[in-house]
C-alpha atoms as a PDB file:
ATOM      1  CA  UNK A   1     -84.505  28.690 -33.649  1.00  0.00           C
ATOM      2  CA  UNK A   2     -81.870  30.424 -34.962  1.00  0.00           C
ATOM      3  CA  UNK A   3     -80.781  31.617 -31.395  1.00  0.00           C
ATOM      4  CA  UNK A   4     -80.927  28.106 -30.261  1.00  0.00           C
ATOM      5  CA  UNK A   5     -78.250  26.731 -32.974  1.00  0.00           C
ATOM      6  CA  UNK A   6     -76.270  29.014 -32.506  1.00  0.00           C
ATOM      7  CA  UNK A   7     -76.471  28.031 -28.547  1.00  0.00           C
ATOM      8  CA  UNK A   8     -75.225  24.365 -29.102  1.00  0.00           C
ATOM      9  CA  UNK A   9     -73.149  25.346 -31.332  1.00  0.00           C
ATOM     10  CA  UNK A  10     -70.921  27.562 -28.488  1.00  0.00           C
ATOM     11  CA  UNK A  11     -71.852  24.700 -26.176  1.00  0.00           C
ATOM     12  CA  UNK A  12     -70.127  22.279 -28.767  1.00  0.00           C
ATOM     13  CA  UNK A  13     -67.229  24.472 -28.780  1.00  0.00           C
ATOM     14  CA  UNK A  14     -66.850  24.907 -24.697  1.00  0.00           C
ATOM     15  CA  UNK A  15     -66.988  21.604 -24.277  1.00  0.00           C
ATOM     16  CA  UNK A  16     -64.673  20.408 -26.967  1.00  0.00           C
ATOM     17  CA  UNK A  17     -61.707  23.021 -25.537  1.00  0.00           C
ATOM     18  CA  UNK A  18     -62.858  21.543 -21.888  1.00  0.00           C
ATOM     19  CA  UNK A  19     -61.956  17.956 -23.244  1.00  0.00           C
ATOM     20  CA  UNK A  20     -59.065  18.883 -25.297  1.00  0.00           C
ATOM     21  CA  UNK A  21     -60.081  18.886 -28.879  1.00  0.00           C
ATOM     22  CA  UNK A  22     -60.030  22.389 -29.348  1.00  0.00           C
ATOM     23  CA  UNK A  23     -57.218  24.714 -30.009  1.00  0.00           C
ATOM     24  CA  UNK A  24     -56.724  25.575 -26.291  1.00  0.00           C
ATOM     25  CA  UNK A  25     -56.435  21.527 -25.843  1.00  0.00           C
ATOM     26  CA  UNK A  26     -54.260  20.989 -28.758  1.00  0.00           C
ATOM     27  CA  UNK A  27     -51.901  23.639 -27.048  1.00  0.00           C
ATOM     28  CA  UNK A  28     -51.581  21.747 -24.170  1.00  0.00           C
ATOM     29  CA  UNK A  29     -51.053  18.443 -25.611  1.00  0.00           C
ATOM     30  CA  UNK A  30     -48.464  19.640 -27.618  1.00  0.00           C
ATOM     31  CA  UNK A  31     -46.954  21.220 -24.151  1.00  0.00           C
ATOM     32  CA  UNK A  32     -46.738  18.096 -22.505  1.00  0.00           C
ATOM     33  CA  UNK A  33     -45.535  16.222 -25.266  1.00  0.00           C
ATOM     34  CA  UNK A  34     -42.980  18.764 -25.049  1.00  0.00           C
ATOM     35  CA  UNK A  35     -41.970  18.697 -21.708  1.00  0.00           C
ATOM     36  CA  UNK A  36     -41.848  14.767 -22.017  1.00  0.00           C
ATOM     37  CA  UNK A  37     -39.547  15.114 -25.172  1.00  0.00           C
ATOM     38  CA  UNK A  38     -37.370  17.211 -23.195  1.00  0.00           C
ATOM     39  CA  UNK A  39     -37.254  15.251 -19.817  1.00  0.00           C
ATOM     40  CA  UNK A  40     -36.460  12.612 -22.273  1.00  0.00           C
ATOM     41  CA  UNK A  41     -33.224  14.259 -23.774  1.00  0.00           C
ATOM     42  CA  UNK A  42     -31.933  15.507 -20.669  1.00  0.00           C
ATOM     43  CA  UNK A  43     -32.412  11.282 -19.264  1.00  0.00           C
ATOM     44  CA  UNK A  44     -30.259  10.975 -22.458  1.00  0.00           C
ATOM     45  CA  UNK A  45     -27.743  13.661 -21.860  1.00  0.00           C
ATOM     46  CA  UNK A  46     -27.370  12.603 -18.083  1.00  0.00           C
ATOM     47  CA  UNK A  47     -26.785   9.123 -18.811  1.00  0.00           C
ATOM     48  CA  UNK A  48     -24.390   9.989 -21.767  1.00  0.00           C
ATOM     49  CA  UNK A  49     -22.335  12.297 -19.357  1.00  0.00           C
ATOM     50  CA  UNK A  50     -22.441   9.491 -16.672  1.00  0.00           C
ATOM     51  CA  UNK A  51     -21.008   7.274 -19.268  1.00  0.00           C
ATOM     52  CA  UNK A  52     -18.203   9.962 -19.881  1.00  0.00           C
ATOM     53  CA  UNK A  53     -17.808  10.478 -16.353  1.00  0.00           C
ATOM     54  CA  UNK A  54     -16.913   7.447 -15.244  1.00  0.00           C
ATOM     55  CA  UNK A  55     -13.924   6.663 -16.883  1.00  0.00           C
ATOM     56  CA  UNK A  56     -12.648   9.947 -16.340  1.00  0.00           C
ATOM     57  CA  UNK A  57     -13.568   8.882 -12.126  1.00  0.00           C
ATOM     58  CA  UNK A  58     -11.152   6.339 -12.665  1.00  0.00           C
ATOM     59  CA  UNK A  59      -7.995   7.249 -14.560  1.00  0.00           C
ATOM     60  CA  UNK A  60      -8.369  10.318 -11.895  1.00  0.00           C
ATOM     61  CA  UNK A  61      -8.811   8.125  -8.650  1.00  0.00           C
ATOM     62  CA  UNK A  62      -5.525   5.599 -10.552  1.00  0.00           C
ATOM     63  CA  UNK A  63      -3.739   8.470 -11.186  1.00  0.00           C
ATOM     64  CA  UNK A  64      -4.013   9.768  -7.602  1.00  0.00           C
ATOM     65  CA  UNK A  65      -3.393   6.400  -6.403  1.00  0.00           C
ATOM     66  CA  UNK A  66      -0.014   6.137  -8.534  1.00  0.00           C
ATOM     67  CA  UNK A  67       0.725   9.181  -7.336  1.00  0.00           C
ATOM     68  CA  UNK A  68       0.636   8.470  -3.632  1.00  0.00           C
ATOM     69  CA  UNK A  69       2.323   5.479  -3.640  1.00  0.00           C
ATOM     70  CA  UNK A  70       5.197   6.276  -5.614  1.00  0.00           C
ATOM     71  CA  UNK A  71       6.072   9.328  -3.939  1.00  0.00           C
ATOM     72  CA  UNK A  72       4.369   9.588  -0.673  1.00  0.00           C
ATOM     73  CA  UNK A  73       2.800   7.301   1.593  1.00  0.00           C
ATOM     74  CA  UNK A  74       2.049   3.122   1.230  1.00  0.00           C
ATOM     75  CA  UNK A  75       0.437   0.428   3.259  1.00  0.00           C
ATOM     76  CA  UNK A  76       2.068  -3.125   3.543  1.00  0.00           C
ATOM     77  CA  UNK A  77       0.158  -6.189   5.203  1.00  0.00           C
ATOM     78  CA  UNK A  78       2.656  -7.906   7.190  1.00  0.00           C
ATOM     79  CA  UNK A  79       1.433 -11.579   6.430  1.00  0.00           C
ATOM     80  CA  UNK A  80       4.575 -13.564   8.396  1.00  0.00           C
ATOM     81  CA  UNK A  81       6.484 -13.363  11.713  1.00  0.00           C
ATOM     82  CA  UNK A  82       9.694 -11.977  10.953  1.00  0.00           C
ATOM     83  CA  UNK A  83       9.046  -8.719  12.930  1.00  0.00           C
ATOM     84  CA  UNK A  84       7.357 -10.026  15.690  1.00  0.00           C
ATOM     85  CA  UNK A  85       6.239  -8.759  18.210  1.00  0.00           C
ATOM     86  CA  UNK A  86       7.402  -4.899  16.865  1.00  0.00           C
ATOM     87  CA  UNK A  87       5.091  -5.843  14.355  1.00  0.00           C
ATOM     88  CA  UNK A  88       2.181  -8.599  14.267  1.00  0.00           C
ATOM     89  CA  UNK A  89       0.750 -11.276  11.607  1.00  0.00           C
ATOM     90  CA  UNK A  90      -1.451  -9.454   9.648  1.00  0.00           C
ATOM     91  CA  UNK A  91      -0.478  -5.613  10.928  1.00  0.00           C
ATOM     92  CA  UNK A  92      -1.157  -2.670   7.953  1.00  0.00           C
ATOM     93  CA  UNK A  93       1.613  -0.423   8.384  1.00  0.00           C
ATOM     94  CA  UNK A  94       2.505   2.956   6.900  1.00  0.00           C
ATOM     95  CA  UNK A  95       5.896   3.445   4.727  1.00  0.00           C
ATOM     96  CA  UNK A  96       7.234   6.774   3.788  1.00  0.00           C
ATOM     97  CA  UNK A  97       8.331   6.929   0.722  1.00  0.00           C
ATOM     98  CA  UNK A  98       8.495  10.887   0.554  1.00  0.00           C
ATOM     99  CA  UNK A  99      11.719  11.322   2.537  1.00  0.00           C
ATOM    100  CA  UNK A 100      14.094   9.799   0.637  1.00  0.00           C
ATOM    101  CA  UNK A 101      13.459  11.997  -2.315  1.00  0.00           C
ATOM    102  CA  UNK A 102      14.581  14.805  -0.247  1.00  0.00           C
ATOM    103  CA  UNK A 103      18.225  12.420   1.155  1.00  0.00           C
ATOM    104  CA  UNK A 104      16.560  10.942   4.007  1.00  0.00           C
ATOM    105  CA  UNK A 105      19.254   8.062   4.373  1.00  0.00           C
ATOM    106  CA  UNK A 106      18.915   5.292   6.801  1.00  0.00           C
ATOM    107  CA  UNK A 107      19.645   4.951  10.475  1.00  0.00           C
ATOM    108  CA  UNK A 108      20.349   2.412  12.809  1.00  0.00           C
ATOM    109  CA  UNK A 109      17.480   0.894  14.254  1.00  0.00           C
ATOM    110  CA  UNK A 110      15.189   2.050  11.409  1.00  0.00           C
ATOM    111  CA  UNK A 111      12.569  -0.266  10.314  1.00  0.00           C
ATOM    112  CA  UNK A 112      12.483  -0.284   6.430  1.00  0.00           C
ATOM    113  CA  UNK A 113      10.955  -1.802   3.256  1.00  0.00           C
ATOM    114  CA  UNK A 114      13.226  -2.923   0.591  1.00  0.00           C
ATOM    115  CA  UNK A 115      12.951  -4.891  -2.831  1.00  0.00           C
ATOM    116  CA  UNK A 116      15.143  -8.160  -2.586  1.00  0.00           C
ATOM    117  CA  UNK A 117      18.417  -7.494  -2.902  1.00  0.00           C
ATOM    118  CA  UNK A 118      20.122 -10.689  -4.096  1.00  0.00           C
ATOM    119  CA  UNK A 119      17.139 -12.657  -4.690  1.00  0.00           C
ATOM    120  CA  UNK A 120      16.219 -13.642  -1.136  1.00  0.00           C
ATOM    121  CA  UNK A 121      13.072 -15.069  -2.275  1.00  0.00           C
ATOM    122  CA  UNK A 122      14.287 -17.157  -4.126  1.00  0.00           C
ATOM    123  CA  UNK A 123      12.974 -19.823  -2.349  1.00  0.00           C
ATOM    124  CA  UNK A 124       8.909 -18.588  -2.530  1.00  0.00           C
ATOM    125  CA  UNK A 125       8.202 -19.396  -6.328  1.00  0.00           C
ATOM    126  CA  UNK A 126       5.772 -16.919  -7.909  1.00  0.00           C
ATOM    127  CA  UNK A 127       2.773 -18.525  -9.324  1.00  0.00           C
ATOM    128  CA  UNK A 128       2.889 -18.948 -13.618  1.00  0.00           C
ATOM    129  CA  UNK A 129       0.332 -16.349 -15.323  1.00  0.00           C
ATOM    130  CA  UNK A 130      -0.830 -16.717 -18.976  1.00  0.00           C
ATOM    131  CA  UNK A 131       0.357 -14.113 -21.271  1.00  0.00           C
ATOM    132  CA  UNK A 132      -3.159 -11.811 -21.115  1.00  0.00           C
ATOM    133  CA  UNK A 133      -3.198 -12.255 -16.513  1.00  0.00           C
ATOM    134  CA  UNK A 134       0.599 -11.636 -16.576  1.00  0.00           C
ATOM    135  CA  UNK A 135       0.282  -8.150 -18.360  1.00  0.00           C
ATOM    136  CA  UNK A 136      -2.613  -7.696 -16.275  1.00  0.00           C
ATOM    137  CA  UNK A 137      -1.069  -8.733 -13.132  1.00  0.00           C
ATOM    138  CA  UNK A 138       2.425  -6.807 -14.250  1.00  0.00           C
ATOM    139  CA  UNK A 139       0.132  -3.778 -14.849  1.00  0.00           C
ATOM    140  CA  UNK A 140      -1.844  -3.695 -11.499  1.00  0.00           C
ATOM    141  CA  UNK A 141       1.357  -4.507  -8.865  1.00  0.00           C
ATOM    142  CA  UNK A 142       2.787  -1.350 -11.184  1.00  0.00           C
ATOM    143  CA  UNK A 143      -0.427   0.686  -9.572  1.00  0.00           C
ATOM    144  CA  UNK A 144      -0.125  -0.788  -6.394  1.00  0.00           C
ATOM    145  CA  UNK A 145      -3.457  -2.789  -6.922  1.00  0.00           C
ATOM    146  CA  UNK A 146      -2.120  -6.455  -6.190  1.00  0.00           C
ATOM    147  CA  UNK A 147       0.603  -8.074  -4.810  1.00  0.00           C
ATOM    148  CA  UNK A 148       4.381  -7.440  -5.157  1.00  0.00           C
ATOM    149  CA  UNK A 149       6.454 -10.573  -4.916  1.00  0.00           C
ATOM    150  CA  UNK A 150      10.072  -9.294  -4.019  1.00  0.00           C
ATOM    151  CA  UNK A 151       9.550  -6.866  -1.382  1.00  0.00           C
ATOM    152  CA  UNK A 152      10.668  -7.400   2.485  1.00  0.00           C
ATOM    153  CA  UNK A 153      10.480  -5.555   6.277  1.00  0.00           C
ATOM    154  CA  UNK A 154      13.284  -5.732   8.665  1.00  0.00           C
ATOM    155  CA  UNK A 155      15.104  -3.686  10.577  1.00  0.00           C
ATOM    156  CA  UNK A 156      18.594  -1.846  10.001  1.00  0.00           C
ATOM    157  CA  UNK A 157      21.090  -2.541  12.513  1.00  0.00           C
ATOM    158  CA  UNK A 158      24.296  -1.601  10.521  1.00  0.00           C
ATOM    159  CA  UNK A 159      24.772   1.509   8.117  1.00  0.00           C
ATOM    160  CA  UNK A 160      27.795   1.670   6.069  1.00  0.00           C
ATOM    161  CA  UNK A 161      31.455   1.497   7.934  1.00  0.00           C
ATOM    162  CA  UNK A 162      29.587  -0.226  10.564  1.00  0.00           C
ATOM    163  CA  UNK A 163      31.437  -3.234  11.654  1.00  0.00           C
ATOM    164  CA  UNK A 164      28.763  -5.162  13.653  1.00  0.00           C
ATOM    165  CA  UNK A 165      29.810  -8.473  15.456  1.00  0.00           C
ATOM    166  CA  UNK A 166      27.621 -11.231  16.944  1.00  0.00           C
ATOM    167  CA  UNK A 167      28.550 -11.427  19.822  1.00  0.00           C
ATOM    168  CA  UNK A 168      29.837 -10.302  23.062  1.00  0.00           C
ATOM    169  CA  UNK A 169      30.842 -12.458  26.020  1.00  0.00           C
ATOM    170  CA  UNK A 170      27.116 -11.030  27.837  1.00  0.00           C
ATOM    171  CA  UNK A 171      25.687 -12.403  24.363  1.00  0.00           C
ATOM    172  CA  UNK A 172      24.781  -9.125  22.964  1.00  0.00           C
ATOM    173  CA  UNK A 173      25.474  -7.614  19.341  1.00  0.00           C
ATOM    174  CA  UNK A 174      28.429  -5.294  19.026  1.00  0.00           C
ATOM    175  CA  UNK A 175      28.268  -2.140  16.406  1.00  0.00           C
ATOM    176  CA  UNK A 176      31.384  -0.810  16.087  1.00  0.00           C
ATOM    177  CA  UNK A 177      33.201  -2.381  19.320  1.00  0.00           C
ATOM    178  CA  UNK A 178      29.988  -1.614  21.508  1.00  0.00           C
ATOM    179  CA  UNK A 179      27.209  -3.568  22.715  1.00  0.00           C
ATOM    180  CA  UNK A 180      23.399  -2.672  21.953  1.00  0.00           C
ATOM    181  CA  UNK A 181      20.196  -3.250  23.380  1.00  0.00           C
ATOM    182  CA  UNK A 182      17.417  -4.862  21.624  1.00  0.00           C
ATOM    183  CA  UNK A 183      14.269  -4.894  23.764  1.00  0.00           C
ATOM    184  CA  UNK A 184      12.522  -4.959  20.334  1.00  0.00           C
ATOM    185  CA  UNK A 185      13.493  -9.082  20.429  1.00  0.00           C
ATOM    186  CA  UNK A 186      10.718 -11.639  20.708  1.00  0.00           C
ATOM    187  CA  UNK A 187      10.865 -12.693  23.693  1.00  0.00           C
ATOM    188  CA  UNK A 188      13.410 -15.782  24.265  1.00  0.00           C
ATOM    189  CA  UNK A 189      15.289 -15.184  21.184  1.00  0.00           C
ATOM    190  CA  UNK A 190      18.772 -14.057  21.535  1.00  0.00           C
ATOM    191  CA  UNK A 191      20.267 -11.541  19.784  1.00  0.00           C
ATOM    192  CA  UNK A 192      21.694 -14.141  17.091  1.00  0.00           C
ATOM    193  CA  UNK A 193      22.499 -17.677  17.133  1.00  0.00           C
ATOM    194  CA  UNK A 194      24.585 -17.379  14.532  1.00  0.00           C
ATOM    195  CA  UNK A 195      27.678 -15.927  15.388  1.00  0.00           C
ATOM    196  CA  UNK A 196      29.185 -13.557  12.412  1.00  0.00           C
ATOM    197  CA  UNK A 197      31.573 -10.410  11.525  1.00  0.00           C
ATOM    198  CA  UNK A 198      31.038  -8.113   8.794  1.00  0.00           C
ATOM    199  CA  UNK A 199      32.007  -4.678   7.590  1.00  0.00           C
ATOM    200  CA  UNK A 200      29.157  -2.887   5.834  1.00  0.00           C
ATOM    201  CA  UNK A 201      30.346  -1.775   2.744  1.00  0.00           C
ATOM    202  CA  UNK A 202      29.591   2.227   1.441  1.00  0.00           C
ATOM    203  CA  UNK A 203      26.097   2.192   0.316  1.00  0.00           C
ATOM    204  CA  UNK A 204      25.092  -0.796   1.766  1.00  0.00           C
ATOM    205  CA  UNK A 205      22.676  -1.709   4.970  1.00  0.00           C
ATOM    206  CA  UNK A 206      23.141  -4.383   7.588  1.00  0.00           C
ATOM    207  CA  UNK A 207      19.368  -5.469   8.554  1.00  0.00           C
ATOM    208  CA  UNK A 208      17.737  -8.420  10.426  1.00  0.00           C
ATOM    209  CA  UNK A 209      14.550  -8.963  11.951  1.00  0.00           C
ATOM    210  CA  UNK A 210      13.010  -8.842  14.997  1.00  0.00           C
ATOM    211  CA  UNK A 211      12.014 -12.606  15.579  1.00  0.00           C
ATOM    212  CA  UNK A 212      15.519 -13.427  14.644  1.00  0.00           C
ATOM    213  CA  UNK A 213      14.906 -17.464  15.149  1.00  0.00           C
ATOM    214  CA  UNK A 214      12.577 -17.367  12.407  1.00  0.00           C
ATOM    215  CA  UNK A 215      14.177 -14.428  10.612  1.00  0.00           C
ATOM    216  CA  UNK A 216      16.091 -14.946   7.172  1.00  0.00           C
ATOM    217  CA  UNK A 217      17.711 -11.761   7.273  1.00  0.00           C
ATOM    218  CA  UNK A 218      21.628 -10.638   6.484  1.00  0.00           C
ATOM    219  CA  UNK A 219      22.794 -13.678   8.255  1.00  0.00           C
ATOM    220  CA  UNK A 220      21.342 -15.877   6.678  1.00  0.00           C
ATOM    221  CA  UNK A 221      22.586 -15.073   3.069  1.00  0.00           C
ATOM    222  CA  UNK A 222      25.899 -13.922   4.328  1.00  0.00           C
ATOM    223  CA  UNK A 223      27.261 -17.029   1.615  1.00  0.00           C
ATOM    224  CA  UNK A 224      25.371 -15.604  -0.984  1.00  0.00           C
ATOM    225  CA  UNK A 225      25.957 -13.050  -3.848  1.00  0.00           C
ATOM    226  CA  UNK A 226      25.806  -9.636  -2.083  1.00  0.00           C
ATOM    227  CA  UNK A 227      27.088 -10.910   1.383  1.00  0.00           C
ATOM    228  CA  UNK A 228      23.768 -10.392   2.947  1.00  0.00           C
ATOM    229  CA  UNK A 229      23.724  -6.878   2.820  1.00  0.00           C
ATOM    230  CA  UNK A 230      20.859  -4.723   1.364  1.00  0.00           C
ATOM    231  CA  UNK A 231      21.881  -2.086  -1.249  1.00  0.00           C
ATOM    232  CA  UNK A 232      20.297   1.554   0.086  1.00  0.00           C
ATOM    233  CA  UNK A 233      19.313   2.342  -3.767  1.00  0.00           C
ATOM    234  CA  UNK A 234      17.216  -1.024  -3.134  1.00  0.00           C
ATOM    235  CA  UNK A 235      14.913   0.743   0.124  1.00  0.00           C
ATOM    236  CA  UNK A 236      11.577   1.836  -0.286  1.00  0.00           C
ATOM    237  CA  UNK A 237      10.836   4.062   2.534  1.00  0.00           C
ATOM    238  CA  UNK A 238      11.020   3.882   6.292  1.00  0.00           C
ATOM    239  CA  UNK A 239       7.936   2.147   8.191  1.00  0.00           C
ATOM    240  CA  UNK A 240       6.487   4.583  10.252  1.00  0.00           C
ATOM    241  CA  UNK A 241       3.258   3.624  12.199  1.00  0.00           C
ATOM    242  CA  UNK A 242       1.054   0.533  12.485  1.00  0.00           C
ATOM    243  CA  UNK A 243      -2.101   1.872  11.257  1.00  0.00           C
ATOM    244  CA  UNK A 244      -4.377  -1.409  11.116  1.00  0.00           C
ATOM    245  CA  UNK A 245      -6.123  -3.077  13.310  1.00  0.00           C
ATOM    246  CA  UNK A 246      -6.761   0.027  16.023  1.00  0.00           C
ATOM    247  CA  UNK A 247      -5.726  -2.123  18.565  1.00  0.00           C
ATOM    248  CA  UNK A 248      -2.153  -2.246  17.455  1.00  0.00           C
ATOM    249  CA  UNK A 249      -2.073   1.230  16.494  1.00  0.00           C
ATOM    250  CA  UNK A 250       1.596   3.225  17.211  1.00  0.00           C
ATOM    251  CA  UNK A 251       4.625   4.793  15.746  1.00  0.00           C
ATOM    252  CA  UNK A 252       7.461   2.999  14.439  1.00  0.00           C
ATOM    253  CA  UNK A 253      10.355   5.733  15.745  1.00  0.00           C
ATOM    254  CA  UNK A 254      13.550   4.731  14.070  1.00  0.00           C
ATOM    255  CA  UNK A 255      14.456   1.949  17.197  1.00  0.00           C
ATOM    256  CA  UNK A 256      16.771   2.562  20.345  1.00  0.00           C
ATOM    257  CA  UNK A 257      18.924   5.164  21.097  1.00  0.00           C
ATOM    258  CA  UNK A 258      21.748   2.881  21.969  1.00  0.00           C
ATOM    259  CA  UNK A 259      21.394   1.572  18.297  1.00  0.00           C
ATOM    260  CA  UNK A 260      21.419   4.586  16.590  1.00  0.00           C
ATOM    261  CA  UNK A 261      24.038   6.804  18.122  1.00  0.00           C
ATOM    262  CA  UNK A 262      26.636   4.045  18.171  1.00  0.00           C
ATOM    263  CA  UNK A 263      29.337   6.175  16.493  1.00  0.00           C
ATOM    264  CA  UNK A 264      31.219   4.527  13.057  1.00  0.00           C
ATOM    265  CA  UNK A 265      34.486   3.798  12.239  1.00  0.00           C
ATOM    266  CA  UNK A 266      35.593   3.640   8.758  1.00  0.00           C
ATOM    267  CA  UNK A 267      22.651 -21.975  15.681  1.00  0.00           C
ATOM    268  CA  UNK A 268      19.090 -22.892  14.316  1.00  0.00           C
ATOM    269  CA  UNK A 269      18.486 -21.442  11.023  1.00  0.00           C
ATOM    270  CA  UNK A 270      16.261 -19.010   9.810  1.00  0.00           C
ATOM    271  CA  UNK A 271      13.268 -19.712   8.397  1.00  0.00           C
ATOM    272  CA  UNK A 272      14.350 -19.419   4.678  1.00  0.00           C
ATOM    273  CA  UNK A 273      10.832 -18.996   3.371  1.00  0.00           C
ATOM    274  CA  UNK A 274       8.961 -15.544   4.077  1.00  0.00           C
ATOM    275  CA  UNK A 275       5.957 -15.083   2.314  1.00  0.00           C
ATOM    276  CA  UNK A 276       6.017 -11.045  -0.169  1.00  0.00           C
ATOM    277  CA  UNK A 277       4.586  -8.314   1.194  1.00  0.00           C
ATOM    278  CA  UNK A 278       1.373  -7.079  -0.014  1.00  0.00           C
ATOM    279  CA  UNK A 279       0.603  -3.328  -0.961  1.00  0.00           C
ATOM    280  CA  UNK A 280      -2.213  -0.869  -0.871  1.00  0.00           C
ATOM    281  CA  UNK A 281      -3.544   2.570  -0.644  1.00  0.00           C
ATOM    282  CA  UNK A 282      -2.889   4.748   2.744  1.00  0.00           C
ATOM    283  CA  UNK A 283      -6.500   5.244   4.025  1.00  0.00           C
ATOM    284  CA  UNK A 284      -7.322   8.420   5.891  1.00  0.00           C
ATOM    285  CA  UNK A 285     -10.315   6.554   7.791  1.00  0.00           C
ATOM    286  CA  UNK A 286     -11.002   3.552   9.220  1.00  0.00           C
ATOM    287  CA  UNK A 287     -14.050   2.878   6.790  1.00  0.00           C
ATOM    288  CA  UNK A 288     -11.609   2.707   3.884  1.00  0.00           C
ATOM    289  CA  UNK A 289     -10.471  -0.226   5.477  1.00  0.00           C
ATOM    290  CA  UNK A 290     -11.673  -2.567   2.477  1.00  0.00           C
ATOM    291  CA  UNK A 291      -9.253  -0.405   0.247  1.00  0.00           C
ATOM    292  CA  UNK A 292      -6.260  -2.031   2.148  1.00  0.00           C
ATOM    293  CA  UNK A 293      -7.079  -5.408   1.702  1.00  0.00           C
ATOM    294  CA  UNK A 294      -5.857  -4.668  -1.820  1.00  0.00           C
ATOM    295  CA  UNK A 295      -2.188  -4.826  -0.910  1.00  0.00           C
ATOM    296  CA  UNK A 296       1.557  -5.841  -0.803  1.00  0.00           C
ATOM    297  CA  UNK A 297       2.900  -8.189   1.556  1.00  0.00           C
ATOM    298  CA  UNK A 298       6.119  -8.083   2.900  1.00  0.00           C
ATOM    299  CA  UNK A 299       8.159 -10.579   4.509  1.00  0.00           C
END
């Protein structure tokens, strides 16, 4: 008998650790319980360093973003016809804004990016903002992330000492006593239909567009403060490619020869209304091509 108790008794205790209610059970409930507490934390620990990260994701990307535009490289939608057909309705193109920290100055027949000079936009209002948008707004153009309202495209076609005169008796410009070619134009415009003769002053720029019937350029504010002419503190950079869409893809090299080594010495109107230029982000790839619809538009 006594064999026999003691029997069920080791039976008892077998199957009790087999089932988990003896010590070598209770050892590996409190392992898993364990392993779950810990899984647990480290879910915690992830998510609280994903809530750090974050944040720290995006003051880096801004900051590189500030960065970039303010030094190096920027994209402007062209959203009107002023350069046409240089540049298209709705062409991304690239402006360096590295050289002139280094005295890149420019040249004749240089297509550039300026802020309005004498308030040439005066005539495109800029919509009203509560107090909360308008810092908003104020503090996104200032990162490049929406629109700026007062910056333009054209192209230079006098540097200072120029004397440029509209025009010749074959109809063509005259820089400095000679005639240029423009086969930039769009085509049937003439060089100008407004006839004019000015003397760009030192650290000034002479610039009109490309379309010039539908261009409000230096002409057309030649009565105004500032004479039509666009300070050279005022330029942003020099436009240097077309970079969106693919089709339109090419380089933006500075213009004709015949308009940039003219030496120096010492009509329907315009369209008065061209629409801001809208900025963004340089992309590297086509696939960042949703980036650049966050932009400036130039006129």
């Amino acid at each position: 008998m006594g064999s026999r108790g003691r029997s069920s008794r080791t039976d008892v205790t077998a199957d009790a650790d087999r089932f988990g209610g003896g010590p070598e059970g209770a050892r590996a409930d409190r392992g898993r319980a364990e392993r779950r507490r810990s899984a647990k934390r480290a879910k915690r620990r992830r998510r609280r360093s994903l809530a750090r990260e974050i944040p720290l994701v995006i003051v880096v990307a801004l900051g590189i973003t500030l960065l970039l535009q303010t030094f190096l490289v920027q994209v402007f939608s062209i959203p009107s016809g002023s350069m046409q057909n240089t540049i298209a309705i709705g062409d991304r193109v690239a402006v360096d804004k590295l050289s002139p920290w280094f005295g890149w100055e420019p040249q004749r027949g240089d297509v550039i990016v300026f802020n309005d000079p004498s308030d040439w936009l005066k005539n495109d209002p800029v919509p009203q903002s509560g107090a909360v948008v308008g810092a908003l707004k104020s503090t996104f153009t200032f990162l490049g992330l929406l629109p700026s309202d007062r910056d333009l495209i054209k192209r230079v076609i006098g540097v200072p000492g120029d004397t440029v005169v509209c025009c010749d008796g074959t109809g063509r410009i005259t820089v400095n006593g000679k005639p240029i070619d423009e086969p930039y134009l769009y085509p049937g415009n003439p060089p100008s239909r407004i006839p004019f003769k000015v003397t760009v002053p030192p650290g000034e720029l002479w610039v009109m567009g490309d379309h010039r019937d539908i261009s409000a350029d230096s002409r057309y504010h030649m009565t105004e403060p500032g004479g039509g002419f666009v300070p050279e503190k005022d330029v942003v950079g020099r436009a240097v490619a077309v970079v969106w869409p693919v089709s339109h893809w090419q380089t933006l090299s500075g213009g004709q020869q015949s308009v940039r080594q003219v030496s120096s010495q010492g009509p329907p109107e315009p369209v008065p209304g061209e629409l801001p230029l809208v900025m963004g982000v340089v992309a590297a790839t086509p696939g960042a091509r949703r980036a650049l619809r966050v932009r400036r538009e130039l006129p």
